[in-house]
N, C-alpha and C. Protein backbone atom coordinates (compact mmCIF):
# COMPACT_ATOMS: atom_id res chain seq x y z
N UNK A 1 61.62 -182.58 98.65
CA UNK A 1 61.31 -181.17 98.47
C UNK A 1 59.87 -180.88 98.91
N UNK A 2 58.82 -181.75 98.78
CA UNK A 2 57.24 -181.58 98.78
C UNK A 2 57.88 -182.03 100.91
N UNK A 3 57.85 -182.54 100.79
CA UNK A 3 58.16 -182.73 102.76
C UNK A 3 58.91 -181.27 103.09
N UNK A 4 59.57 -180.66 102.84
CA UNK A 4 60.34 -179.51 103.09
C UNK A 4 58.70 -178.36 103.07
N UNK A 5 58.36 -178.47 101.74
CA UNK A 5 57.60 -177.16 101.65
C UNK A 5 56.27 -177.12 102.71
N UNK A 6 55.96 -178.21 102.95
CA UNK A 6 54.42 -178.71 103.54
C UNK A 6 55.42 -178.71 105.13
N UNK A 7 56.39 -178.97 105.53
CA UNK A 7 57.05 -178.37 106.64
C UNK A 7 57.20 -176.79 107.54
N UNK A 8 57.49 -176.30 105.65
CA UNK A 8 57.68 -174.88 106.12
C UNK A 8 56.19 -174.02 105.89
N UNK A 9 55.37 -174.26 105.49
CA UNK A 9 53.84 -173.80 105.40
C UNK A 9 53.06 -174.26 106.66
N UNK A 10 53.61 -175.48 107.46
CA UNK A 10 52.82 -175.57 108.68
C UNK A 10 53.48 -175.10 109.45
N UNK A 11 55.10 -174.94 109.65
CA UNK A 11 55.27 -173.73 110.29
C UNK A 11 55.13 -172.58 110.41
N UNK A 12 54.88 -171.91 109.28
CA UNK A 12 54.39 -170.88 108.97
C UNK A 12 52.88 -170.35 109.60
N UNK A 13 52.40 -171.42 109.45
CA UNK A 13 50.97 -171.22 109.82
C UNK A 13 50.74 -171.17 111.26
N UNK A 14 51.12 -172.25 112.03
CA UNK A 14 51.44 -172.47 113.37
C UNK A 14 52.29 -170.96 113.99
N UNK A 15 53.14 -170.64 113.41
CA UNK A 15 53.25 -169.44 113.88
C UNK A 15 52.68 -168.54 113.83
N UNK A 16 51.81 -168.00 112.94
CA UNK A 16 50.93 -167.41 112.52
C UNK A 16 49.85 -167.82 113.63
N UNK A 17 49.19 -168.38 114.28
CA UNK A 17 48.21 -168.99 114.65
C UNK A 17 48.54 -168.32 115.91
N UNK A 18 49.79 -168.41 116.67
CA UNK A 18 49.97 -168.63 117.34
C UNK A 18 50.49 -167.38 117.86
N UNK A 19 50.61 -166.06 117.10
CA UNK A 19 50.90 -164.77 117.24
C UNK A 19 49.30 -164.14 117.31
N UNK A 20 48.48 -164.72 117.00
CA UNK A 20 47.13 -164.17 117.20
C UNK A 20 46.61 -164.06 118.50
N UNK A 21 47.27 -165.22 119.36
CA UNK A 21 46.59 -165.72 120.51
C UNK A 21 47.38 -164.87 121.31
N UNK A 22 48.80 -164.55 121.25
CA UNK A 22 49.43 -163.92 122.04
C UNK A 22 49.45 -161.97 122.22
N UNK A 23 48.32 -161.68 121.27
CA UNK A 23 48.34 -160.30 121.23
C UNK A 23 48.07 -159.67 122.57
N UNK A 24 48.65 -158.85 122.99
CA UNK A 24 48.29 -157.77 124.17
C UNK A 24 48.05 -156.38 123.61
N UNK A 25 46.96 -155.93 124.90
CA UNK A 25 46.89 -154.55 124.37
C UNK A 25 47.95 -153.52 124.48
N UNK A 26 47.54 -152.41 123.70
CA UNK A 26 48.92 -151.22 123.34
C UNK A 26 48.43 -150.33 122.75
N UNK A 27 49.27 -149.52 123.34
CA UNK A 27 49.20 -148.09 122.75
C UNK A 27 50.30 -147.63 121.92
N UNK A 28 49.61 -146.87 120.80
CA UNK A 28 50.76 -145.95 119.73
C UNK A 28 50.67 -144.16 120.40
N UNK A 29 51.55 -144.17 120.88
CA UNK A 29 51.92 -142.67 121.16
C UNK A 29 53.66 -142.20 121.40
N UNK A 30 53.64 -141.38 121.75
CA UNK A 30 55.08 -141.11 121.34
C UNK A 30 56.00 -141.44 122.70
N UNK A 31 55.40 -141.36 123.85
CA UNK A 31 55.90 -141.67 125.22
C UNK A 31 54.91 -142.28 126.06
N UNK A 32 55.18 -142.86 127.32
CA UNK A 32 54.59 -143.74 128.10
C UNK A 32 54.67 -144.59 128.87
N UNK A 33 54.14 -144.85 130.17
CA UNK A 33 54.61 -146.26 130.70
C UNK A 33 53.45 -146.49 131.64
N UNK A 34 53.60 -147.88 132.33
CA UNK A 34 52.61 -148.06 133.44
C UNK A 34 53.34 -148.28 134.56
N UNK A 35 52.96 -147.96 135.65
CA UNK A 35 53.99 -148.77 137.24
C UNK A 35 52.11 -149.32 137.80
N UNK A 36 52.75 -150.65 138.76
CA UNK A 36 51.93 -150.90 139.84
C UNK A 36 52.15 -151.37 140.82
N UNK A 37 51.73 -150.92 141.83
CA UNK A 37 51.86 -151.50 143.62
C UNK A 37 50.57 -151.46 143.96
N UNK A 38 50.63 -152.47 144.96
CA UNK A 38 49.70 -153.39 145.68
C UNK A 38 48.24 -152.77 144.77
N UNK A 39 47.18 -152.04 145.64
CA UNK A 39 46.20 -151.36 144.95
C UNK A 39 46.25 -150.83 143.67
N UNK A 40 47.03 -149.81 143.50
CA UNK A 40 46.81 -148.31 142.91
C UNK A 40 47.84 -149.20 141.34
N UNK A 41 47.53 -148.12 140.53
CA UNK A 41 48.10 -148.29 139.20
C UNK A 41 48.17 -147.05 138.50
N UNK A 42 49.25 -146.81 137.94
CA UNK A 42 49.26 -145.74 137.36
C UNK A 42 49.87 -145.76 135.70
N UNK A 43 49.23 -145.36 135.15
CA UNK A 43 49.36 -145.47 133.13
C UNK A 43 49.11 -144.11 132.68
N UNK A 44 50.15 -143.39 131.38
CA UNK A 44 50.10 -142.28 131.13
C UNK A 44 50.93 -142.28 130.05
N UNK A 45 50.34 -141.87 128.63
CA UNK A 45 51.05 -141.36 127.56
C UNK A 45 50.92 -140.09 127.11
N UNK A 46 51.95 -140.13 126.37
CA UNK A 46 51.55 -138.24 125.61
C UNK A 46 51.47 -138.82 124.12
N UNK A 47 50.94 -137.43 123.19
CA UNK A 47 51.32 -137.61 121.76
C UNK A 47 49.87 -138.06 121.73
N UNK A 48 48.81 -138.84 122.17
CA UNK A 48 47.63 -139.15 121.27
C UNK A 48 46.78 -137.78 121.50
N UNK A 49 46.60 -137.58 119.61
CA UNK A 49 46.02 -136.44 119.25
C UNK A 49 44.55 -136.98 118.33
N UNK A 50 44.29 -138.61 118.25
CA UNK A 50 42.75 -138.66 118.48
C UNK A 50 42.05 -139.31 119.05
N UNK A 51 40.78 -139.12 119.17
CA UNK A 51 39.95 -139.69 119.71
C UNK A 51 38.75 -140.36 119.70
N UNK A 52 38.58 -141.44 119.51
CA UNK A 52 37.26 -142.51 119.22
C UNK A 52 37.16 -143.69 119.75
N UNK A 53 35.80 -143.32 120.33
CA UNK A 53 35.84 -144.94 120.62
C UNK A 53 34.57 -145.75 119.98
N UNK A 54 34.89 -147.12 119.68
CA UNK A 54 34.13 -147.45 118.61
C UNK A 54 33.63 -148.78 119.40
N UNK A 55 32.06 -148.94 119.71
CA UNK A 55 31.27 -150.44 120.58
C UNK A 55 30.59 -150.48 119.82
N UNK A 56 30.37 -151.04 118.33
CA UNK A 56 29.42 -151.29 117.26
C UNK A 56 30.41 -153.05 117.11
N UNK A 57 31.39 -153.29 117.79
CA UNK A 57 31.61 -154.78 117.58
C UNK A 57 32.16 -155.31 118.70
N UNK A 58 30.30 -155.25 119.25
CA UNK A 58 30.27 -156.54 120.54
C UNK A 58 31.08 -157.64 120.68
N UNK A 59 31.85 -158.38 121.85
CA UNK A 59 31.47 -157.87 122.76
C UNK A 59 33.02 -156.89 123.41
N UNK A 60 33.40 -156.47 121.99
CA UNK A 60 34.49 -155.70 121.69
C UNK A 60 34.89 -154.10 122.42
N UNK A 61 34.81 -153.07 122.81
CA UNK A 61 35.26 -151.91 123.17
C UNK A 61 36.62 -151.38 122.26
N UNK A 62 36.97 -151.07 121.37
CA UNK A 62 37.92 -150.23 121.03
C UNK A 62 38.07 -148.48 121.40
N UNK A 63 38.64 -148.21 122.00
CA UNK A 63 39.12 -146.90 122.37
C UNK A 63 40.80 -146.52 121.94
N UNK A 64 40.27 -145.77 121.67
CA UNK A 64 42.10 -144.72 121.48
C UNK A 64 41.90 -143.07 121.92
N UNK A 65 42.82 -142.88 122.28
CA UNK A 65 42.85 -141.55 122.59
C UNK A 65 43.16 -141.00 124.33
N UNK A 66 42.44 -140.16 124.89
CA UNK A 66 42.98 -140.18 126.29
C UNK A 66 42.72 -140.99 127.55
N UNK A 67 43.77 -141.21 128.46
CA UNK A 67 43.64 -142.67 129.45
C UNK A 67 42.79 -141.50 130.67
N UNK A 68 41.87 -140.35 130.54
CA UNK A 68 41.71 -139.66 131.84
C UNK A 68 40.11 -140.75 131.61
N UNK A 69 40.45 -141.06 133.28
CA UNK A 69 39.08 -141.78 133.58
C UNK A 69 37.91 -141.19 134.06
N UNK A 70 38.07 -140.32 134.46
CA UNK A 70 37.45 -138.49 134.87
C UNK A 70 37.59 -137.57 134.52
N UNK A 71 36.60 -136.66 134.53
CA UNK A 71 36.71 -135.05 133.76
C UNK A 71 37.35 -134.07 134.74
N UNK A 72 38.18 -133.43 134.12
CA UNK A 72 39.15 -132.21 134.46
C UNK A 72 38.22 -130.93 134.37
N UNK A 73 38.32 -130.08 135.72
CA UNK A 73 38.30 -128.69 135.71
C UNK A 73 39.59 -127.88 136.00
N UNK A 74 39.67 -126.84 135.41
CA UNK A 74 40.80 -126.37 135.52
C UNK A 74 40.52 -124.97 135.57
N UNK A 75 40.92 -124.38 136.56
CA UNK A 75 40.55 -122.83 136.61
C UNK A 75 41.83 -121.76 137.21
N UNK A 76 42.01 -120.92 136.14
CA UNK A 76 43.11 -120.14 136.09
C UNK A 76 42.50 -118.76 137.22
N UNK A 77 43.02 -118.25 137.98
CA UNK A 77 42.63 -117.00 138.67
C UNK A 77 43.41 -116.11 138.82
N UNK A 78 43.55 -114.41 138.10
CA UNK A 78 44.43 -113.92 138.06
C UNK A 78 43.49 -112.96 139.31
N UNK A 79 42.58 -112.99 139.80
CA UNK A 79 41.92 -111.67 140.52
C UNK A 79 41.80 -111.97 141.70
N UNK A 80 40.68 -111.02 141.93
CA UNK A 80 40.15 -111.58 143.33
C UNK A 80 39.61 -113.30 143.54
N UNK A 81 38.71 -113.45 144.88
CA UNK A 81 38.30 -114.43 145.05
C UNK A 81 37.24 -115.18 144.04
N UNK A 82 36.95 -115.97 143.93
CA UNK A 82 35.76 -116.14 142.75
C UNK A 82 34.35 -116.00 143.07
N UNK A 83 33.54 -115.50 142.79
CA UNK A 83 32.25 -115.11 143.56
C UNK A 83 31.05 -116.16 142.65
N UNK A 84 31.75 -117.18 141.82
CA UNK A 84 30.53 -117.83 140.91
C UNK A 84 31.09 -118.99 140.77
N UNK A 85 30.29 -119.75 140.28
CA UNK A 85 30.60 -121.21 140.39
C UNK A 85 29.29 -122.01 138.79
N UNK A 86 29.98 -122.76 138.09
CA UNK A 86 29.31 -123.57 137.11
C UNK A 86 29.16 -124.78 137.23
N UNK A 87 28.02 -125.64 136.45
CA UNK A 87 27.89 -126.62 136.68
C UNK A 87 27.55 -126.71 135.24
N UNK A 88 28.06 -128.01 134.81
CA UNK A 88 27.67 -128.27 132.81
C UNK A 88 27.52 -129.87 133.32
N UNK A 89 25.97 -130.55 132.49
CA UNK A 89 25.58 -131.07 131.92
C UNK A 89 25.19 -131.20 130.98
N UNK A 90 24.81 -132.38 130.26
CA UNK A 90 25.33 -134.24 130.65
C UNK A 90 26.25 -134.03 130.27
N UNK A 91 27.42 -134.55 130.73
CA UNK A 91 28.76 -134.54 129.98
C UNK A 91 29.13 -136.52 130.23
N UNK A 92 29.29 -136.69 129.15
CA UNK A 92 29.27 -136.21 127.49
C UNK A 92 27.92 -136.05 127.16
N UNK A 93 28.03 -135.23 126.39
CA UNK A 93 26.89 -134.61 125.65
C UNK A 93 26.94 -134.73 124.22
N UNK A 94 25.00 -135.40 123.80
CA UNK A 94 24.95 -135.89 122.78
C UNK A 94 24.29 -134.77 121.33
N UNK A 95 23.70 -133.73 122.05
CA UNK A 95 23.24 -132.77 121.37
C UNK A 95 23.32 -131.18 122.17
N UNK A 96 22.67 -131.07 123.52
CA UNK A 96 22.82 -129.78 123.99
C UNK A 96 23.60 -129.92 125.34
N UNK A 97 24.49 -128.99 125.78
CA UNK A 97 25.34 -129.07 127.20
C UNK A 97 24.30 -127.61 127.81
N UNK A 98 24.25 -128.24 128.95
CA UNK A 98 23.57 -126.94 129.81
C UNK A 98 24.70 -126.64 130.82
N UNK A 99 24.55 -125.50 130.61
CA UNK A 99 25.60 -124.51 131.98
C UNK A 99 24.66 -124.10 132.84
N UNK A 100 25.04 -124.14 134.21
CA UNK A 100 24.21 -123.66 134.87
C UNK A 100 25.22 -122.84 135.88
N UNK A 101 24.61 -121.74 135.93
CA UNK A 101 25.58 -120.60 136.52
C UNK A 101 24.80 -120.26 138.27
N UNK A 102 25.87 -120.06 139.29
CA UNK A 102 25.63 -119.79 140.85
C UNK A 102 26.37 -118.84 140.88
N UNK A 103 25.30 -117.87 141.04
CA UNK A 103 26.39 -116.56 141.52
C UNK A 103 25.69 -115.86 142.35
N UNK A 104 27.09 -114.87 143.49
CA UNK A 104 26.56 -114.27 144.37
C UNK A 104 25.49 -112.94 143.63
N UNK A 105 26.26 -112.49 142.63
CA UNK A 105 25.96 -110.85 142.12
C UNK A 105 25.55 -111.27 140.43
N UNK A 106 24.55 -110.68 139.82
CA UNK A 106 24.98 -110.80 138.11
C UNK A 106 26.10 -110.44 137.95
N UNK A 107 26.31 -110.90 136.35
CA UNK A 107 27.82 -110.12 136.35
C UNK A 107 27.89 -111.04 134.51
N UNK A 108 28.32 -110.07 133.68
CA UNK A 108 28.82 -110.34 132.39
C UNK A 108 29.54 -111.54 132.06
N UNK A 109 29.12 -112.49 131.18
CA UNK A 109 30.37 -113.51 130.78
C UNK A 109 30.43 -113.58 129.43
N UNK A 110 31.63 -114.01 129.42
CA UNK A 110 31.41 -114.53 127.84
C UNK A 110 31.86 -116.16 128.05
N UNK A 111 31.15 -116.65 126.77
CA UNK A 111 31.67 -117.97 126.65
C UNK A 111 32.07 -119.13 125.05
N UNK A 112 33.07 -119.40 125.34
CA UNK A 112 33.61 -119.60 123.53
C UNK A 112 33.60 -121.45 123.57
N UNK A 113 34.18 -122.25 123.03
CA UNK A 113 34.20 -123.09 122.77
C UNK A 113 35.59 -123.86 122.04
N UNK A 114 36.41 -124.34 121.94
CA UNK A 114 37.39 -124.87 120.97
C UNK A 114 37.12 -126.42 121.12
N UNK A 115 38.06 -126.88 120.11
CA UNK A 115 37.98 -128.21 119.91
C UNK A 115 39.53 -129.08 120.45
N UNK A 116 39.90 -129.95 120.00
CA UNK A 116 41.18 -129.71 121.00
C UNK A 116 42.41 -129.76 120.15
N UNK A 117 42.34 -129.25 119.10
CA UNK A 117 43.24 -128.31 118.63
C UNK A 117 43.65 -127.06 118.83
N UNK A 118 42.58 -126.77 119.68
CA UNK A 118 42.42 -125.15 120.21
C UNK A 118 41.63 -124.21 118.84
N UNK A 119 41.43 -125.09 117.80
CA UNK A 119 40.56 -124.32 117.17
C UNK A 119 39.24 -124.12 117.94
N UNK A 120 38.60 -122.10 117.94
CA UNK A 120 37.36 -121.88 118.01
C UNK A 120 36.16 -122.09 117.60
N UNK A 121 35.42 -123.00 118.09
CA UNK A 121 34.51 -123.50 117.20
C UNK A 121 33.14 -123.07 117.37
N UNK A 122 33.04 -122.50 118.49
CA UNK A 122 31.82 -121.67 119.23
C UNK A 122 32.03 -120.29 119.89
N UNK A 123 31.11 -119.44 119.71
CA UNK A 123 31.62 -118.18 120.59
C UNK A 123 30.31 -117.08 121.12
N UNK A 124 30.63 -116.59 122.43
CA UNK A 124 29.02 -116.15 122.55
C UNK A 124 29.85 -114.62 122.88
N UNK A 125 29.13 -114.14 122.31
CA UNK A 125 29.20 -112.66 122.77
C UNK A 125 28.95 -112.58 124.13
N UNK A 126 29.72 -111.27 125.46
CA UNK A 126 29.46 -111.25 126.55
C UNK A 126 27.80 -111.57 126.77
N UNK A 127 27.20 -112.13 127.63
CA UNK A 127 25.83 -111.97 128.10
C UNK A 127 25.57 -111.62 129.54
N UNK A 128 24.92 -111.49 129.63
CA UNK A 128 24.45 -110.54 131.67
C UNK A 128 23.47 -111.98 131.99
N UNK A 129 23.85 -112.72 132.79
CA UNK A 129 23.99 -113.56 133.97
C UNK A 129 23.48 -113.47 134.97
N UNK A 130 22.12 -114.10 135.25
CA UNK A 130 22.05 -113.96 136.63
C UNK A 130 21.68 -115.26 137.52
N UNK A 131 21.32 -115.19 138.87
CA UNK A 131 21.75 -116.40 139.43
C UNK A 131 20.95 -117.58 139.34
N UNK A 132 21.34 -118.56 139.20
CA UNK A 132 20.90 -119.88 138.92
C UNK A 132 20.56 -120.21 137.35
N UNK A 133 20.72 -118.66 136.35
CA UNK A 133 20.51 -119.11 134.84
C UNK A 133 21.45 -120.46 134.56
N UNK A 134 20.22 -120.98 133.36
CA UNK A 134 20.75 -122.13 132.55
C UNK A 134 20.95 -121.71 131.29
N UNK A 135 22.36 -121.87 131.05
CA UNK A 135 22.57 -121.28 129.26
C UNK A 135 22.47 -123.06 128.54
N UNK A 136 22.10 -123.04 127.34
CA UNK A 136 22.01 -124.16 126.61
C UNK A 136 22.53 -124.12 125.35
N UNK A 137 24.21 -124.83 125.39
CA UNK A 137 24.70 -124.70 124.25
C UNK A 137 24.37 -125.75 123.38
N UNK A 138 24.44 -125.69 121.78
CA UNK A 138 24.23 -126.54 120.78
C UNK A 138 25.30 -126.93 120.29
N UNK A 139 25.52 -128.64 120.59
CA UNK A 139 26.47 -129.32 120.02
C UNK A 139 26.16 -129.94 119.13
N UNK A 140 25.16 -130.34 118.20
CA UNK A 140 24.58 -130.98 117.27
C UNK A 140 25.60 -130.63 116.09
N UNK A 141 26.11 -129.77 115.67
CA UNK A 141 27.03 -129.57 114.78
C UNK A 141 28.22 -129.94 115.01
N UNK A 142 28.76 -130.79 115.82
CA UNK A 142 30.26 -130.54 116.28
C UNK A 142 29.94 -132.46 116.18
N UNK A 143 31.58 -132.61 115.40
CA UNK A 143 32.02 -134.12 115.47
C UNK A 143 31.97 -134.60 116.90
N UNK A 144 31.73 -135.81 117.38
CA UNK A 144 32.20 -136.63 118.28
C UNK A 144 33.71 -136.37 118.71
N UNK A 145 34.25 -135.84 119.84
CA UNK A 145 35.61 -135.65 120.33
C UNK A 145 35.44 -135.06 122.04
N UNK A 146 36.72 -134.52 121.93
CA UNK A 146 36.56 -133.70 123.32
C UNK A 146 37.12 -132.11 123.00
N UNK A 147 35.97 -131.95 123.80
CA UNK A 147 36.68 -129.85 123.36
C UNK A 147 36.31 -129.11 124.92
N UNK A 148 36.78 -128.07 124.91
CA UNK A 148 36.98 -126.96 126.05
C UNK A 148 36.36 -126.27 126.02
N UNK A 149 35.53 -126.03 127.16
CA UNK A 149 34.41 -124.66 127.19
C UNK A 149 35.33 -123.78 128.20
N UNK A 150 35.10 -122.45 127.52
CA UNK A 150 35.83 -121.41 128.67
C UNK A 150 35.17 -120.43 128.97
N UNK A 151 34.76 -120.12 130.03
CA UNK A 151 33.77 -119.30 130.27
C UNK A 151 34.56 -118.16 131.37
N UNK A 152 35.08 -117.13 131.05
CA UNK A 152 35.42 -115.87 131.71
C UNK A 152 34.53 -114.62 131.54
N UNK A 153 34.91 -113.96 132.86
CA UNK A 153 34.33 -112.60 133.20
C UNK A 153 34.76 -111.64 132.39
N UNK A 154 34.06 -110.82 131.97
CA UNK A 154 34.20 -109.47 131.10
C UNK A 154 35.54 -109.00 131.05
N UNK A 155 36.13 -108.84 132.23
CA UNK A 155 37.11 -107.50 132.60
C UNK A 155 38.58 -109.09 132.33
N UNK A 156 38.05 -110.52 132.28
CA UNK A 156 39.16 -111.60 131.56
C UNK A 156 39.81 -111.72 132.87
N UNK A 157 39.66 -111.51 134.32
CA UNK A 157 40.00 -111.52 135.14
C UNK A 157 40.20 -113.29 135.59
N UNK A 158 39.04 -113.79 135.85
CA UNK A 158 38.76 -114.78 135.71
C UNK A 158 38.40 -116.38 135.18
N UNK A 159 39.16 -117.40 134.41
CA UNK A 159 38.49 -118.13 133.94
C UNK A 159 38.37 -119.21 134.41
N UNK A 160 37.40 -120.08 133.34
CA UNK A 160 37.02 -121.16 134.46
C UNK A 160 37.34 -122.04 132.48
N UNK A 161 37.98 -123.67 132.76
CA UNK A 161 38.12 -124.55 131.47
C UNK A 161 37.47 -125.71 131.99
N UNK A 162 36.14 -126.28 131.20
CA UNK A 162 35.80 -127.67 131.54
C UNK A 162 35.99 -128.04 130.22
N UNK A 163 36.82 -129.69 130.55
CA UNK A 163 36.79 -130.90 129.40
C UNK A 163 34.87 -130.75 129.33
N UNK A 164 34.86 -130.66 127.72
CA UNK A 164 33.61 -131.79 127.30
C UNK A 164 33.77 -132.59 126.43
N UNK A 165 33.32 -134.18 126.54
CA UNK A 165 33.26 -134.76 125.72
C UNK A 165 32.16 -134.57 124.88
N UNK A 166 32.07 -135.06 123.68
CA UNK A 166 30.37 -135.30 122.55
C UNK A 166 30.69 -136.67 122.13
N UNK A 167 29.63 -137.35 122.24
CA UNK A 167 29.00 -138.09 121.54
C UNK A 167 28.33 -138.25 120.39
């Protein structure tokens, strides 16, 4: 019986041992897959709704949340041509994001903020714009994540959505 138990405890263990070594990485989300040929690779899930990444345990990297390896602009145009153009730094941003606005003409904007729940978490009343201004928003209050700046023209004709991350 003592040969049986000291059998099944080093198997136990040995398996155990031996499921440690074999871990691969993975993702928890609700859908997903990877394909690859020769060069290129392509990986994409849906469903992850957070985001952190945690390098406080060298020489470790933990991340969860989205696989975009680059920041997204995305600009909706219901009007005419666009006569302005933005630029936001540092992204990610650890305390203030600067906008910096190119435009042909002044011209009214407003600009709000959400988080990516689509809750509003910032909001500026229209302001008058002119060319090459730097607006300087304050992120010092806002958790570490990624949220959406949207910055449209008065008359809503126009918008413009940049990903920001915070730090």
């Amino acid at each position: 019986m003592k040969r049986f138990i000291l059998s099944f405890v080093f198997l136990v263990t040995a398996g155990l041992l031996f499921a440690q070594l074999s871990m691969t990485n993975s993702v928890i989300a609700s859908a997903g897959d990877y394909h690859e040929s020769g060069n290129y690779s392509l990986s994409w899930t849906l469903g992850e709704v957070a985001v952190a990444t945690l390098d406080d345990y060298s020489p470790y990297v933990l991340t969860q949340g989205f696989q975009q390896p680059w920041d997204l602009e995305v600009s909706i145009q219901d009007g005419p041509e666009t006569n302005w153009s933005v630029k936001t730094y540092p992204n990610p941003v650890y305390e203030y994001l600067k906008v910096e606005f190119s435009l042909k003409q002044s011209e009214e904007f407003s600009i709000e903020i959400t988080d990516i729940t689509g809750k509003k978490v910032l909001s500026h009343e229209p302001v008058f714009i002119n060319n090459e201004e730097i607006v300087e928003l304050d992120f010092t209050q806002f958790k570490p994540g990624i949220y959406f700046l949207r910055i449209y023209t008065t008359d809503q004709k126009i918008h413009k959505v940049y990903k920001i991350k915070k730090h």
